[in-house]
C-alpha atoms as a PDB file:
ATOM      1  CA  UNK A   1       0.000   0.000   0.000  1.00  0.00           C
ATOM      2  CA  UNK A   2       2.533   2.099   0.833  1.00  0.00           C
ATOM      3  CA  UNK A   3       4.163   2.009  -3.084  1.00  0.00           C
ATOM      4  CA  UNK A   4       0.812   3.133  -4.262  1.00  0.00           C
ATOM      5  CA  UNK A   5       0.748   6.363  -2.269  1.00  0.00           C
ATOM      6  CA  UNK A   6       4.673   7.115  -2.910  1.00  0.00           C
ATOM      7  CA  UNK A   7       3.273   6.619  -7.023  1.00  0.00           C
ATOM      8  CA  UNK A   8       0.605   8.963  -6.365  1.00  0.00           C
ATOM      9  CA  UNK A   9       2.708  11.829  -4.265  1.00  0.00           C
ATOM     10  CA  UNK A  10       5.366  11.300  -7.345  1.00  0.00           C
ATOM     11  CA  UNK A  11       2.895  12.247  -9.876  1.00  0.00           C
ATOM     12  CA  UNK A  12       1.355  14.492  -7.541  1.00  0.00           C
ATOM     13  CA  UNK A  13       4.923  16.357  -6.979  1.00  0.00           C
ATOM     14  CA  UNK A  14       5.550  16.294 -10.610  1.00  0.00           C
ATOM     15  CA  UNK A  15       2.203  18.155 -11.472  1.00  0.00           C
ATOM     16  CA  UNK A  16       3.111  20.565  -8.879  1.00  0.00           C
ATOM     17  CA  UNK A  17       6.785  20.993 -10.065  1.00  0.00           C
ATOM     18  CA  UNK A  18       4.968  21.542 -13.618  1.00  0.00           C
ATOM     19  CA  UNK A  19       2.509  23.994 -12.295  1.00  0.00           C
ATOM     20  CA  UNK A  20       5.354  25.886 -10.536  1.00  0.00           C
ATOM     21  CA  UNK A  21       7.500  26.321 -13.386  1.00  0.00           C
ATOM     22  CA  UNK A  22       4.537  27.408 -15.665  1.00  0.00           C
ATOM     23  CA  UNK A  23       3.781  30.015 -13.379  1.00  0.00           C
ATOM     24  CA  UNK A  24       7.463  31.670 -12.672  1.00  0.00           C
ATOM     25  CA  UNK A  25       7.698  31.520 -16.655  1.00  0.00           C
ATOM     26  CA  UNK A  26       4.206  33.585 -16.613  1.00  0.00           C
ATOM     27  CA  UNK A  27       5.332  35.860 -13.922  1.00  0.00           C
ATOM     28  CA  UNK A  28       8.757  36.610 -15.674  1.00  0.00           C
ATOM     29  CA  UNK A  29       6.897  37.118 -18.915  1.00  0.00           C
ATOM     30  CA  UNK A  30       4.438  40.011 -18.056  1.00  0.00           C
ATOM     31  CA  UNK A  31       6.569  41.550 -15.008  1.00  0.00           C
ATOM     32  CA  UNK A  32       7.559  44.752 -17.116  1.00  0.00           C
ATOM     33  CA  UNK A  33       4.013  45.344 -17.391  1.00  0.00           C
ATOM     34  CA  UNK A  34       1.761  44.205 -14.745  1.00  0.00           C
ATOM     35  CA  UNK A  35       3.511  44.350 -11.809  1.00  0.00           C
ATOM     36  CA  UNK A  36       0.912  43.397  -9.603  1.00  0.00           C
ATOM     37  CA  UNK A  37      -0.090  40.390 -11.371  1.00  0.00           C
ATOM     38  CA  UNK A  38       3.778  39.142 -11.417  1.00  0.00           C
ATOM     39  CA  UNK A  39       4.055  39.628  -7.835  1.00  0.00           C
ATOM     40  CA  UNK A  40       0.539  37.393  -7.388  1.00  0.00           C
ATOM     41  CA  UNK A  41       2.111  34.990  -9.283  1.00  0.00           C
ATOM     42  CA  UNK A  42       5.566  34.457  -7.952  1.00  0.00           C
ATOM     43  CA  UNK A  43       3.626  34.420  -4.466  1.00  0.00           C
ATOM     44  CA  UNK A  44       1.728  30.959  -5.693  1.00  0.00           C
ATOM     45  CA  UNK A  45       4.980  29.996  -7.364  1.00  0.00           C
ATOM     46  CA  UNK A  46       6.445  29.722  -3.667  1.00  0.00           C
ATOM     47  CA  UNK A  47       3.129  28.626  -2.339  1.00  0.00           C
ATOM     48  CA  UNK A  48       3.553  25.720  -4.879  1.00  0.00           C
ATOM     49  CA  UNK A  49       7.096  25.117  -3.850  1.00  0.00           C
ATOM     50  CA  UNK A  50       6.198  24.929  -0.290  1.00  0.00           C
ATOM     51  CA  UNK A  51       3.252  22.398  -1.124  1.00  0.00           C
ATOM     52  CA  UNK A  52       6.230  20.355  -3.200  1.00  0.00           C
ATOM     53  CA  UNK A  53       8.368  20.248   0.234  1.00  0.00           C
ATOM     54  CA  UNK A  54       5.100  19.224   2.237  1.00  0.00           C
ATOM     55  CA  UNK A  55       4.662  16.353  -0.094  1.00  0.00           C
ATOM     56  CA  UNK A  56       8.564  15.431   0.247  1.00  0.00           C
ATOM     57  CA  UNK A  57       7.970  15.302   3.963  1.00  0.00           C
ATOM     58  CA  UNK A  58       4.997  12.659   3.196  1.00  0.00           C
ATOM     59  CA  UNK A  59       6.862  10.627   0.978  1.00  0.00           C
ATOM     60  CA  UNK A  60       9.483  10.228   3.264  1.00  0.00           C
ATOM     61  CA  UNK A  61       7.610   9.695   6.256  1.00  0.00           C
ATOM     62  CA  UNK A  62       5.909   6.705   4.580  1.00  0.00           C
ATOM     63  CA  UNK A  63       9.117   5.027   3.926  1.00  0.00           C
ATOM     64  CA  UNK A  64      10.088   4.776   7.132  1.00  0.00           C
END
């Protein structure tokens, strides 16, 4: 049981890892212009990354 949850935090942390790098690519692409919106989006960029460690914390707590 505990392979098929490590399978589904993998692809779960790889959708996330995904998500995060389409966003800072967003927020670096309309930064000169829209501030505001940049900032939003580099704040769910680190939201995303701290998700990514939270689900690294899982993984490894269910190996042990």
């Amino acid at each position: 049981m505990a392979s098929l949850h490590d399978s589904q935090l993998s692809a779960l942390a790889a959708t996330i890892d995904d998500a995060a790098e389409r966003v800072a690519a967003m927020a670096e692409d309309i930064q000169a212009r829209e501030s505001e919106a940049a900032t939003a989006l580099y704040e769910a960029e680190r939201s995303l990354q701290m998700a990514q460690r939270a689900i690294g914390r899982a993984r490894r707590s269910l190996e042990s």
